[in-house]
Protein backbone atom coordinates (compact mmCIF):
# COMPACT_ATOMS: atom_id res chain seq x y z
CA UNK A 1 169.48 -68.11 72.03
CA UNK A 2 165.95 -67.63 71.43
CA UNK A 3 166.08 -63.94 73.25
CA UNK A 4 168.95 -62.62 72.00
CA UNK A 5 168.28 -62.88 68.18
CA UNK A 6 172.17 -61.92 66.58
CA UNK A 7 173.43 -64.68 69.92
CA UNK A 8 171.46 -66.90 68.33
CA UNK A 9 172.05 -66.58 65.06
CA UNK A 10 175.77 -66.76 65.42
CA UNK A 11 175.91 -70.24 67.63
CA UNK A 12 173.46 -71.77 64.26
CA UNK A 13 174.68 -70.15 61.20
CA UNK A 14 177.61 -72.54 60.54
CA UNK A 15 175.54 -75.43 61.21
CA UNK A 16 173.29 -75.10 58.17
CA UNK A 17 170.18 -72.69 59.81
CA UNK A 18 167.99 -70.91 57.72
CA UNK A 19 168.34 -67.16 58.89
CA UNK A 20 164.58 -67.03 60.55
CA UNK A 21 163.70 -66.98 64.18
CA UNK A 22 164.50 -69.44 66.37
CA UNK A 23 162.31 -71.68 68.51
CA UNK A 24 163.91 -73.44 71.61
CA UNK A 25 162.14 -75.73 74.00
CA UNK A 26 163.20 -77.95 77.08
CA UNK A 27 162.84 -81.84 77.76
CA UNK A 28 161.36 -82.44 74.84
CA UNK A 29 159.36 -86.49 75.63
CA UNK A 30 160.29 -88.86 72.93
CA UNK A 31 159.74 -92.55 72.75
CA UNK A 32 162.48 -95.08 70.84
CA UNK A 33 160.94 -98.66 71.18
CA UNK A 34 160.13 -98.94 74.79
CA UNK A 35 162.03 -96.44 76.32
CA UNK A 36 161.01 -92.57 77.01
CA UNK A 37 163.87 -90.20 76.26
CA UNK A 38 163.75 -86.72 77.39
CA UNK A 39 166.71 -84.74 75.39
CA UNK A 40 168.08 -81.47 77.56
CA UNK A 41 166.84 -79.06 74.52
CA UNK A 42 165.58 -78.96 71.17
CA UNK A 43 165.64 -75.91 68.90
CA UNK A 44 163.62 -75.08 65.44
CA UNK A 45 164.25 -72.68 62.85
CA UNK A 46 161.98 -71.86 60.54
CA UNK A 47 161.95 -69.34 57.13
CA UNK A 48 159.86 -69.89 54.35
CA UNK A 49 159.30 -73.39 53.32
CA UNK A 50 162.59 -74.36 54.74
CA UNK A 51 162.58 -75.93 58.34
CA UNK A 52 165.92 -76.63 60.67
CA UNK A 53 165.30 -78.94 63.89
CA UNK A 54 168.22 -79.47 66.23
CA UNK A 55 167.89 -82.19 69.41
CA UNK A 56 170.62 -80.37 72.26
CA UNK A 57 172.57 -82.41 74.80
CA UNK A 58 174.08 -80.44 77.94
CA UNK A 59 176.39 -81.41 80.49
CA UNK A 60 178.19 -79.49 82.79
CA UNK A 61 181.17 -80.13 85.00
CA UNK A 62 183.15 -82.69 84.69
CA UNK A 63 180.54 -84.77 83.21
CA UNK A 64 181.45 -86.50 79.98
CA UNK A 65 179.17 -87.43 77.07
CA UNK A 66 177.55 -90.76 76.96
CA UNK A 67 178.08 -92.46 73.87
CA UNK A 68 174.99 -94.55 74.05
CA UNK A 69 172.88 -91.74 75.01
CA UNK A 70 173.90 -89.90 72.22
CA UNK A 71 173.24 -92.75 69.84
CA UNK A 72 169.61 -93.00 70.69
CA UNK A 73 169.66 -89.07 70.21
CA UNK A 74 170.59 -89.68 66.43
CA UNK A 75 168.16 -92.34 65.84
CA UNK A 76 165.61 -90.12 67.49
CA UNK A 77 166.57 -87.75 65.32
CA UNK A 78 166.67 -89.54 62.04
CA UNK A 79 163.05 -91.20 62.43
CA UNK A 80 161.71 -87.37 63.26
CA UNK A 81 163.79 -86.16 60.01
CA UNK A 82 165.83 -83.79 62.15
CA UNK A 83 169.10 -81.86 60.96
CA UNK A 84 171.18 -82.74 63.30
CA UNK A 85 172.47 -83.38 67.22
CA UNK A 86 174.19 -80.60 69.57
CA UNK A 87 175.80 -81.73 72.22
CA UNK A 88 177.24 -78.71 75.19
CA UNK A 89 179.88 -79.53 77.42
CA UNK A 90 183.26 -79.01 78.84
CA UNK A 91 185.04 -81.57 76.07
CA UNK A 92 187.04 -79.33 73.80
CA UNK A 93 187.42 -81.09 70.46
CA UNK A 94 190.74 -81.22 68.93
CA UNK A 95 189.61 -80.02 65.90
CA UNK A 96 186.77 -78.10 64.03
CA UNK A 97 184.26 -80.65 62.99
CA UNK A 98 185.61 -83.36 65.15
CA UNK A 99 183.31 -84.82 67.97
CA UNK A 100 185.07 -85.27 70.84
CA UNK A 101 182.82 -89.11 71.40
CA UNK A 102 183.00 -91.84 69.38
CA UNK A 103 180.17 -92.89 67.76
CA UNK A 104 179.16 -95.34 65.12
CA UNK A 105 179.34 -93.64 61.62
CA UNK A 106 176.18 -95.41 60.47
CA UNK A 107 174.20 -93.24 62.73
CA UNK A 108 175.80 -90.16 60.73
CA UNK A 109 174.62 -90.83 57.44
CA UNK A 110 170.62 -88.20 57.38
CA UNK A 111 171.84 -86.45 61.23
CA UNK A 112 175.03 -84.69 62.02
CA UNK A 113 176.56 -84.68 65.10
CA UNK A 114 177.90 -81.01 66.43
CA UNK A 115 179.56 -80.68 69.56
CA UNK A 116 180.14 -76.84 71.24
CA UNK A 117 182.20 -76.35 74.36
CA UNK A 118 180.70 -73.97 77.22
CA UNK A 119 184.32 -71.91 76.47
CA UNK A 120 182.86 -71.57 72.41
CA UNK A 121 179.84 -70.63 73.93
CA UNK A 122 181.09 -67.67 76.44
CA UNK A 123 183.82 -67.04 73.53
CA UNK A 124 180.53 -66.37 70.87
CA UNK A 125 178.88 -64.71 73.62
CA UNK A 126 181.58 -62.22 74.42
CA UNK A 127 181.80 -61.76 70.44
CA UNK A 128 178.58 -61.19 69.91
CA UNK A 129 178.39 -58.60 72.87
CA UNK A 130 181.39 -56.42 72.74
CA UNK A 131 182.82 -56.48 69.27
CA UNK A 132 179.60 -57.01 67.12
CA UNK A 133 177.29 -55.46 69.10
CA UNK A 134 173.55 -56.56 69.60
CA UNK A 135 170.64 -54.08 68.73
CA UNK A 136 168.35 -54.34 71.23
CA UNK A 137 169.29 -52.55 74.88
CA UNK A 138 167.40 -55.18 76.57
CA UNK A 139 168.49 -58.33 74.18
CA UNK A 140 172.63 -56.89 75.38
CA UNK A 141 171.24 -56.71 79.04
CA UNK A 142 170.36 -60.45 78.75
CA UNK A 143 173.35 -61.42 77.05
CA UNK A 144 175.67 -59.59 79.07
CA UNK A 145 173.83 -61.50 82.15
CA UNK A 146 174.52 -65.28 80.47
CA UNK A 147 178.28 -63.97 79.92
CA UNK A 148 178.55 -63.15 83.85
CA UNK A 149 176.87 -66.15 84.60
CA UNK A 150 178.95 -68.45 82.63
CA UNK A 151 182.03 -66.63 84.15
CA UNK A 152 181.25 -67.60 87.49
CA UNK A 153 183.54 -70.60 88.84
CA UNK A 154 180.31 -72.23 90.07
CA UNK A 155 178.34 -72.31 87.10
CA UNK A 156 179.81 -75.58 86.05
CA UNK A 157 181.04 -73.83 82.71
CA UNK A 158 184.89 -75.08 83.24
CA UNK A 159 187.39 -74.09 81.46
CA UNK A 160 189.84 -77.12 80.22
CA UNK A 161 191.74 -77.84 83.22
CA UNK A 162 193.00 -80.80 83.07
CA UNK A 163 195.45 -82.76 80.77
CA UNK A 164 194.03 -86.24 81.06
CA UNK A 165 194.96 -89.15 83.46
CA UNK A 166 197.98 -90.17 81.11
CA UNK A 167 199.75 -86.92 81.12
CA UNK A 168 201.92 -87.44 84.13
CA UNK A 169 203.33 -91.27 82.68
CA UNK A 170 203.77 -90.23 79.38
CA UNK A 171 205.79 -87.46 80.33
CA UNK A 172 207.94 -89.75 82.69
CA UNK A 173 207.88 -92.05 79.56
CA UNK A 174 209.29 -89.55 76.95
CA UNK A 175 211.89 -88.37 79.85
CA UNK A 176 213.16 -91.78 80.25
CA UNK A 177 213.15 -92.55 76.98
CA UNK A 178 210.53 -95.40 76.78
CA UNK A 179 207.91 -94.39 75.02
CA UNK A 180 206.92 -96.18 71.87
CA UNK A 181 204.04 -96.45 69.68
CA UNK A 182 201.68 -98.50 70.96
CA UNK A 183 201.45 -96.70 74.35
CA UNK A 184 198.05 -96.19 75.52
CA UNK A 185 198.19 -92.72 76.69
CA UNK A 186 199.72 -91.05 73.07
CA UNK A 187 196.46 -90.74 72.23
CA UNK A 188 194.84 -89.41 74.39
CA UNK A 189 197.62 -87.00 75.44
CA UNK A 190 197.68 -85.71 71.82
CA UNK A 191 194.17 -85.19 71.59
CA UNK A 192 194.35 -83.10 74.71
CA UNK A 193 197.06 -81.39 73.43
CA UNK A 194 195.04 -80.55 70.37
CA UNK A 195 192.26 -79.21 72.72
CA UNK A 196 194.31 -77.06 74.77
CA UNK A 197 195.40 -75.32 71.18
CA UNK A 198 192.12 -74.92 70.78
CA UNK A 199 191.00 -73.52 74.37
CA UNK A 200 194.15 -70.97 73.71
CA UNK A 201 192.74 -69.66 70.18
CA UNK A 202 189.17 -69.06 71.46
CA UNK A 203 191.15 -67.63 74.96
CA UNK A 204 192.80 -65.46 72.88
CA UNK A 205 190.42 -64.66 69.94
CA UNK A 206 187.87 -63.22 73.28
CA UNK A 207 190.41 -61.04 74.47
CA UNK A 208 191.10 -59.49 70.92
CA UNK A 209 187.86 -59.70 69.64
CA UNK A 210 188.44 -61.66 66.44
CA UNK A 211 188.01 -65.17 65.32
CA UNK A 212 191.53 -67.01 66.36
CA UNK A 213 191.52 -70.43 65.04
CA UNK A 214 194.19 -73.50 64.96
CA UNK A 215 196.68 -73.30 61.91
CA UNK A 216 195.82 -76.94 60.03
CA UNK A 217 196.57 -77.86 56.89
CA UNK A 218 193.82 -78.71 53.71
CA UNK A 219 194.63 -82.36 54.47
CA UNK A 220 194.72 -81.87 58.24
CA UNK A 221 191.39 -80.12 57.77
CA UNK A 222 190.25 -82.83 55.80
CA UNK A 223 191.55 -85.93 57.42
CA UNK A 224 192.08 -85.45 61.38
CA UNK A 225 193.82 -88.44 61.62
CA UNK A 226 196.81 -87.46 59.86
CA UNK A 227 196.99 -84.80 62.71
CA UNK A 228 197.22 -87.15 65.50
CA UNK A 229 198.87 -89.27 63.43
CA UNK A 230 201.66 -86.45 62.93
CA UNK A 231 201.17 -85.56 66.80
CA UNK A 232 202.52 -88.99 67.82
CA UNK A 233 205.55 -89.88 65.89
CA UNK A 234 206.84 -86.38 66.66
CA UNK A 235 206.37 -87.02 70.53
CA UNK A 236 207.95 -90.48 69.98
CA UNK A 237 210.71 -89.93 68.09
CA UNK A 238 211.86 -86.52 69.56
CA UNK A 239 209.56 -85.88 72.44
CA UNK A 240 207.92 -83.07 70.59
CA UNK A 241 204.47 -81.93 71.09
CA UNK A 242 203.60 -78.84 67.91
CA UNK A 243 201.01 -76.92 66.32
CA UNK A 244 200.27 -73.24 65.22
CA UNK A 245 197.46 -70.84 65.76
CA UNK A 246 196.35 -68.35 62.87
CA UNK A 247 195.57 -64.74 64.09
CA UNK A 248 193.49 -62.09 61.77
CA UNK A 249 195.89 -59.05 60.40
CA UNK A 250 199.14 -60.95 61.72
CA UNK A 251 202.13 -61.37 59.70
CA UNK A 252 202.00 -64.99 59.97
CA UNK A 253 200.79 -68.03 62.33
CA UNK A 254 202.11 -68.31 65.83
CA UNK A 255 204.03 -71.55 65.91
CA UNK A 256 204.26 -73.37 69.15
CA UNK A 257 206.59 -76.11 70.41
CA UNK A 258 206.73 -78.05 73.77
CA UNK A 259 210.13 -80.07 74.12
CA UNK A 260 208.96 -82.48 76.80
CA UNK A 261 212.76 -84.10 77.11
CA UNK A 262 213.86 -80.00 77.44
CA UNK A 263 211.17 -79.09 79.83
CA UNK A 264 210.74 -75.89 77.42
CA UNK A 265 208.34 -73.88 75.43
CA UNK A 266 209.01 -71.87 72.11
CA UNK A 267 206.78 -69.83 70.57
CA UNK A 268 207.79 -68.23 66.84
CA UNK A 269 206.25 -66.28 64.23
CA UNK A 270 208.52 -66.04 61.14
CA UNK A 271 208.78 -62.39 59.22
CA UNK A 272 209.79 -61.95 55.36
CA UNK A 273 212.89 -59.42 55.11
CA UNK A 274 212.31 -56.37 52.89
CA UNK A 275 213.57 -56.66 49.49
CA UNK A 276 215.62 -53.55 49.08
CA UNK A 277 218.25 -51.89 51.17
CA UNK A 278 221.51 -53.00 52.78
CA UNK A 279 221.07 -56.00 54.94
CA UNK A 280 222.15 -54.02 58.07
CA UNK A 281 219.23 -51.89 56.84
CA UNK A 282 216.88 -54.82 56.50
CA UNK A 283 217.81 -56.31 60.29
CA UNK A 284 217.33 -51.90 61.64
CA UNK A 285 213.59 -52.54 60.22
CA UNK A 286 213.02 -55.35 62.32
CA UNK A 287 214.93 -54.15 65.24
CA UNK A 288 212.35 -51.17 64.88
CA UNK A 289 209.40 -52.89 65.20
CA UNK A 290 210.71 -54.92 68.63
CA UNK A 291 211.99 -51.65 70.30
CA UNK A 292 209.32 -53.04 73.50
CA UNK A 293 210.27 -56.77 72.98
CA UNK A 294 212.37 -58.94 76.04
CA UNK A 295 215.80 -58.63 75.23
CA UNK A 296 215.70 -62.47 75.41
CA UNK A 297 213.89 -62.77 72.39
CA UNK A 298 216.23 -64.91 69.94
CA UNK A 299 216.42 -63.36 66.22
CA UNK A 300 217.19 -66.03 63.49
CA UNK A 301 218.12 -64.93 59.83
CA UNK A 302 218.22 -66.69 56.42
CA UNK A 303 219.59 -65.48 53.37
CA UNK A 304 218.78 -66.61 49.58
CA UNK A 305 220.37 -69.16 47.88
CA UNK A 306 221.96 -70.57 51.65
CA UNK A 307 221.64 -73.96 53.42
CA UNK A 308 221.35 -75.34 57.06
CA UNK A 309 220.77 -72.52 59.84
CA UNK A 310 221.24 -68.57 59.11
CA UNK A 311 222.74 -66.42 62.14
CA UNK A 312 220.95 -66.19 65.57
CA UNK A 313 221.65 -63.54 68.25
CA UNK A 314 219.42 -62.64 70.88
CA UNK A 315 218.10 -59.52 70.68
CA UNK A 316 220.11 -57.69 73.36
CA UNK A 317 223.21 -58.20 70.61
CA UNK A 318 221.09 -57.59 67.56
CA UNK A 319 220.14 -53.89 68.81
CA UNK A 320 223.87 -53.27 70.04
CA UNK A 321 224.87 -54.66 66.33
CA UNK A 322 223.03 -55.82 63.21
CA UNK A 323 225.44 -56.81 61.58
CA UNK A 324 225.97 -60.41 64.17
CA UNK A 325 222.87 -61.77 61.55
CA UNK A 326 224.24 -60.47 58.64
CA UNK A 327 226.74 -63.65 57.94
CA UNK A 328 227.84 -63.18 54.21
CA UNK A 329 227.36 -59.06 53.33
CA UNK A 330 227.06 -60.33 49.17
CA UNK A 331 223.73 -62.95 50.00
CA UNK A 332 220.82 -60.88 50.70
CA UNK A 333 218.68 -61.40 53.84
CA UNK A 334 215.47 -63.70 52.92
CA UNK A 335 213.35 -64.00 56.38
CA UNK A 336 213.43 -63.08 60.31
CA UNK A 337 212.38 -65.94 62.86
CA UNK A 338 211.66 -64.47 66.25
CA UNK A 339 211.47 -66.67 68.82
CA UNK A 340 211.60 -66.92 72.80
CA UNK A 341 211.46 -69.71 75.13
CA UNK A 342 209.77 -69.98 78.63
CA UNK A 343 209.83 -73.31 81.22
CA UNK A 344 207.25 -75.59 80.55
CA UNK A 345 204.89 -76.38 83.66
CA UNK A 346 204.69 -80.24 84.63
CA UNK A 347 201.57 -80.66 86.58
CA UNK A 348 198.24 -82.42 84.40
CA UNK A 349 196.06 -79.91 86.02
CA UNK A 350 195.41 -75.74 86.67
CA UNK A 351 197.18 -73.63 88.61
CA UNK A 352 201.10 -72.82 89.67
CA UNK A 353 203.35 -75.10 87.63
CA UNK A 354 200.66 -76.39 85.60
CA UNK A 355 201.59 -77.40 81.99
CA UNK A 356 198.02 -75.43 80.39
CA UNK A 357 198.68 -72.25 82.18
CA UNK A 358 202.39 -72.42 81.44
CA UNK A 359 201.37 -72.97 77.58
CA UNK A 360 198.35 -70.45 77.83
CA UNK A 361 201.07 -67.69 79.61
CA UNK A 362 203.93 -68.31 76.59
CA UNK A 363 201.43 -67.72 73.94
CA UNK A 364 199.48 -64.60 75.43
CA UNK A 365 202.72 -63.21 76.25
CA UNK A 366 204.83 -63.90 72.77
CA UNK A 367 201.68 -62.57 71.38
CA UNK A 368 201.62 -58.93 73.38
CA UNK A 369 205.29 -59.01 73.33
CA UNK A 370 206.14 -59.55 69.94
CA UNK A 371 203.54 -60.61 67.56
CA UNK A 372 201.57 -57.59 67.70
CA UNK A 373 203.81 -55.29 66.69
CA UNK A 374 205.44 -57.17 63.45
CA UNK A 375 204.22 -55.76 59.78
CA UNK A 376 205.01 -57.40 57.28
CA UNK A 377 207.06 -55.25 54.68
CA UNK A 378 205.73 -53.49 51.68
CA UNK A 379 207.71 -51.54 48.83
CA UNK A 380 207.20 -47.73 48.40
CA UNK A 381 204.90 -47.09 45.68
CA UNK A 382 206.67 -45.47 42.20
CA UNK A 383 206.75 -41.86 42.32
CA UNK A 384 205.79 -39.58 39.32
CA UNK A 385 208.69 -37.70 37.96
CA UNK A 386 208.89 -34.10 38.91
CA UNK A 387 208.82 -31.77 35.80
CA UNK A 388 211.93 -30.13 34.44
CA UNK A 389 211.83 -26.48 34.77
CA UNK A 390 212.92 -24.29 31.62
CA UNK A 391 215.26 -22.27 31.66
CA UNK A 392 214.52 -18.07 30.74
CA UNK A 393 215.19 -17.19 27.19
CA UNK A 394 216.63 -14.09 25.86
CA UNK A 395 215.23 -12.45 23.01
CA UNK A 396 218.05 -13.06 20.46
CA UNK A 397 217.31 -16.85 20.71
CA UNK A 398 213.64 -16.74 20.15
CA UNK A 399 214.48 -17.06 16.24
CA UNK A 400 215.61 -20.69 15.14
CA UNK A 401 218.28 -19.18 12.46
CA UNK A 402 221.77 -20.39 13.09
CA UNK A 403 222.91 -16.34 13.27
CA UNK A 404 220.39 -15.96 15.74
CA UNK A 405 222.45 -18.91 18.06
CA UNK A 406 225.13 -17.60 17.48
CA UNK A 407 225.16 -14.42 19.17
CA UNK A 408 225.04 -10.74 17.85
CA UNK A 409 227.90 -10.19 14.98
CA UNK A 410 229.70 -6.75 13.77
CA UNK A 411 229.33 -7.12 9.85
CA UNK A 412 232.36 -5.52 8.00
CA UNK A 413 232.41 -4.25 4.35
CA UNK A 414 234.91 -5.28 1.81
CA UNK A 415 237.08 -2.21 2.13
CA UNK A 416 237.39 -3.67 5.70
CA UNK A 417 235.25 -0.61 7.08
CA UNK A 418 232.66 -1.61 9.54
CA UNK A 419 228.98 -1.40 8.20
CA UNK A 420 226.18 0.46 9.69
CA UNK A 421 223.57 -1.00 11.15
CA UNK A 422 221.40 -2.80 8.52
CA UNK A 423 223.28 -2.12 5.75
CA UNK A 424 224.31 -5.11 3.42
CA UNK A 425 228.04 -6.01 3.16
């Protein structure tokens, strides 16, 4: 962080850092009444009169924060008048701004607590590297080294692999039809879930080089609970685990939906229908834009002014004929909802039928498959009308007299004799 200045800058930024250089030491001896506590890091960042002091925690593996260690890191931190507490590991939180430990609030109050996974650190790494470049030849050298490193399966930089102890009951639970409220497992099992939406947005974010981010609501964003809250009745009432990721320059967020009772996976992105046209026209534009999509993908319409479910047709039928979503010819076409469905995995861990890397594979998939190649609809700007052309006059009409427009006459005398030319009947 300290070598690699734009690396640096990018991990502290949203945590409140003055934009200065940063300062980063290791093992840092402090004492809290009669203990000696030596804290894995602590950076400082420094510009002007303004100072920023951060205490780190690391752990790599499958080791899990300690909440009491972390506790005596805050109240270190609050008698030094420090910003705040990092803590590094393999815990993905379930949310932005949500720790994944428990500690008490109180401790909160003059410190924050910020947590970073090692897969937000390779994901801001790989950022920082390939898409937003780093000046210095030798800074990108050193980066590009902490990126391989972190890659390597023994660095003890994990990637989440694992969906918790009370994956495999709960899932027997929702099959059989048992589970209720107060199970012990919901939680944690939604949390995880959470997390592995999460892990999938920065997966996917590194491999397109933009910020991918869970789809949450203000309140949601706001109150976490109301998340988890959400999370659980859906998975008790109907066995439903669901949540969306938001993707830069996409129509709309990717929805995802695990049907544990189904054994299934959908993933959906809903498209507006153009506003003009026939509504065989309007389906041809979509059609268009899927012309490399599976033929399994399922098409869903809705028209205006209509209740309950529009027509659905795979897409196999939908190329053959538009018309199968067109269901009343008069009610014009409102929205497209592509969807496609893929067997969920069942195993709590990585690997061949796991449920993460069946989850990860549906999303990267729909995503390549579909998502990428939706626009969303725009009208053709007004043209200017083209002048009228006149048409070639003949001398006889330049004059406005009515004689004039009337053509050339032969004037005749009173005898009845014609007149000469220019003489006066």
């Amino acid at each position: 962080m300290s070598a690699v200045k734009e690396f640096g800058r990018a991990l502290v930024q949203p945590l409140g850092a003055p934009a200065g250089a940063l300062q980063t030491f290791i093992e840092v001896p402090f004492s809290l009444g009669e203990r000696r506590l030596y804290p894995d890091g602590l950076i400082r960042c420094a510009r002007g009169q303004r100072s920023w002091t951060a205490l780190v925690e690391v752990k790599t593996g499958t080791n899990e924060l300690q909440r009491d260690q972390l506790e005596a890191y805050l109240e270190i931190a609050r008698s030094q008048g420090y910003d705040c507490v990092i803590t590094i590991s393999n815990e993905i939180s379930p949310a932005a701004g949500v720790h994944p430990t428990t500690v008490d609030k109180r401790l909160l109050k003059k410190v924050a607590l910020h947590h970073w996974s090692w897969s937000q650190v390779l994901h801001e790494a790989v950022m920082q590297k390939e898409h937003r470049g780093v000046a210095d030849p030798d800074q990108a050298w050193i980066l590009g080294e902490l990126i391989r490193y972190l890659e390597h399966p023994r660095s003890g930089a994990l990637e989440l692999d694992d969906m918790g102890p009370g994956w495999v009951p709960l899932r027997e639970a929702v099959t059989a039809g048992t589970l209720r409220a107060s199970d012990k497992a919901l939680p944690q099992v939604t949390a995880r879930f959470d997390a592995l939406l999460r892990f999938a947005s920065l997966r996917l974010g590194r491999n397109l080089g933009t910020d991918v981010t869970p789809a949450l609501s203000r309140r949601e964003l706001s109150d976490p609970g109301l998340r988890a809250q959400a999370l659980s009745s859906s998975l008790v009432s109907s066995g439903v685990l669901d949540g969306a990721i938001r993707i830069p320059g996409t129509v709309a967020p990717l929805t995802i939906e695990v049907d544990l009772r189904s054994g299934r996976i959908t993933c959906a992105v809903e498209v507006e229908a153009p506003k003009e046209g026939r509504q065989t026209t309007r389906v041809n534009w979509l059609v268009r834009q899927l012309k490399s999509a599976p033929e399994d993908v399922r098409v869903e319409a809705s028209s205006v002014r209509s209740r309950g479910p529009g027509a659905v047709a795979l897409l196999r039928a939908v190329r053959e004929d538009p018309s199968v979503l067109v269901e009343d010819p008069q009610r014009d076409l409102k929205a497209f909802r592509i969807a496609r469905t893929s067997p969920m995995g069942s195993k709590r861990g990585r690997g061949r039928g796991s449920f993460i890397d069946s989850v990860l594979a549906a999303v990267e998939d729909f995503y390549g498959d579909v998502v990428q190649h939706l626009k969303a609809w725009s009208a053709a700007p007004p043209r200017l009308r083209e002048p009228v052309e006149e048409l070639p006059t003949h001398s006889a009409l330049d004059s406005n007299a009515l004689s004039s427009q009337d053509g050339a006459e032969v004037a005749v005398d009173g005898a009845g004799d014609l007149a000469a030319p220019g003489q006066t009947v």
